[in-house]
Protein backbone atom coordinates (compact mmCIF):
# COMPACT_ATOMS: atom_id res chain seq x y z
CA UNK A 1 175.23 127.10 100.59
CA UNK A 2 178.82 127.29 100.16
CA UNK A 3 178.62 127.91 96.50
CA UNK A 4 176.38 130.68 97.19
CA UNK A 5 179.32 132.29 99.96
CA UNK A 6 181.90 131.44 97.71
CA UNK A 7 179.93 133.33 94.35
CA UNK A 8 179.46 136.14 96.99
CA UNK A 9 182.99 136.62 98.08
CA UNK A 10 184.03 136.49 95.22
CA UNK A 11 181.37 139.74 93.34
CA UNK A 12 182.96 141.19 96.16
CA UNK A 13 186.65 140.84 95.15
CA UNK A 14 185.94 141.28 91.71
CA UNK A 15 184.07 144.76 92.80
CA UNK A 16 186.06 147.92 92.16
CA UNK A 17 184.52 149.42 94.83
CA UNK A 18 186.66 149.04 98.36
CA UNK A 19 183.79 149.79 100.57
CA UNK A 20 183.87 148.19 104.19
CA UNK A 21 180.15 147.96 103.77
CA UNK A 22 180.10 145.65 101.05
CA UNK A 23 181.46 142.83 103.02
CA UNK A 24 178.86 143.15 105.53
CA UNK A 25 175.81 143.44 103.24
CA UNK A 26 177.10 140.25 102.04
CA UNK A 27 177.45 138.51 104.97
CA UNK A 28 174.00 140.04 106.32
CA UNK A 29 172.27 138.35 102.92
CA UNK A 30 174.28 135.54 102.85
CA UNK A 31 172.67 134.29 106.35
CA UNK A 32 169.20 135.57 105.39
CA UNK A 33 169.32 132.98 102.97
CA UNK A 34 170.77 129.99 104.91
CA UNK A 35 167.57 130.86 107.36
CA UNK A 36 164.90 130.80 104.26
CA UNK A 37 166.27 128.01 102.85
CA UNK A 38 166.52 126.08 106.57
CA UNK A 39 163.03 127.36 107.58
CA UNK A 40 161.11 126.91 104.49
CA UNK A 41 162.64 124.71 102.00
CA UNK A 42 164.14 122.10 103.55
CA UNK A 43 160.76 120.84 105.38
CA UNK A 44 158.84 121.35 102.52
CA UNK A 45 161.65 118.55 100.92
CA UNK A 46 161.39 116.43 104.34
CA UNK A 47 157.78 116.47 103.78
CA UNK A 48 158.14 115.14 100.34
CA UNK A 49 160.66 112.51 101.28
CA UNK A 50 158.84 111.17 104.23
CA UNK A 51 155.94 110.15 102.37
């Protein structure tokens, strides 16, 4: 997950762009996929690692 924020701030730096809503898009996707991956992936791994 951090690698993920960290590859996002920085597309954002790199962009040329100085939009304020940039920086919030990013945030906004960045927690849409900490809640897939929380929801969905990591008790479909629990479920494998139980067994």
């Amino acid at each position: 997950m951090f690698v993920l924020w960290a590859v996002n701030y920085w597309l954002q730096y790199k962009s040329k762009k100085k939009k304020w809503y940039l920086p919030l898009a990013g945030a906004v996707l960045y927690v849409a996929i900490v809640f897939i991956v929380l929801g969905y992936v990591t008790p479909f791994l629990r479920a494998l690692l139980i067994k």
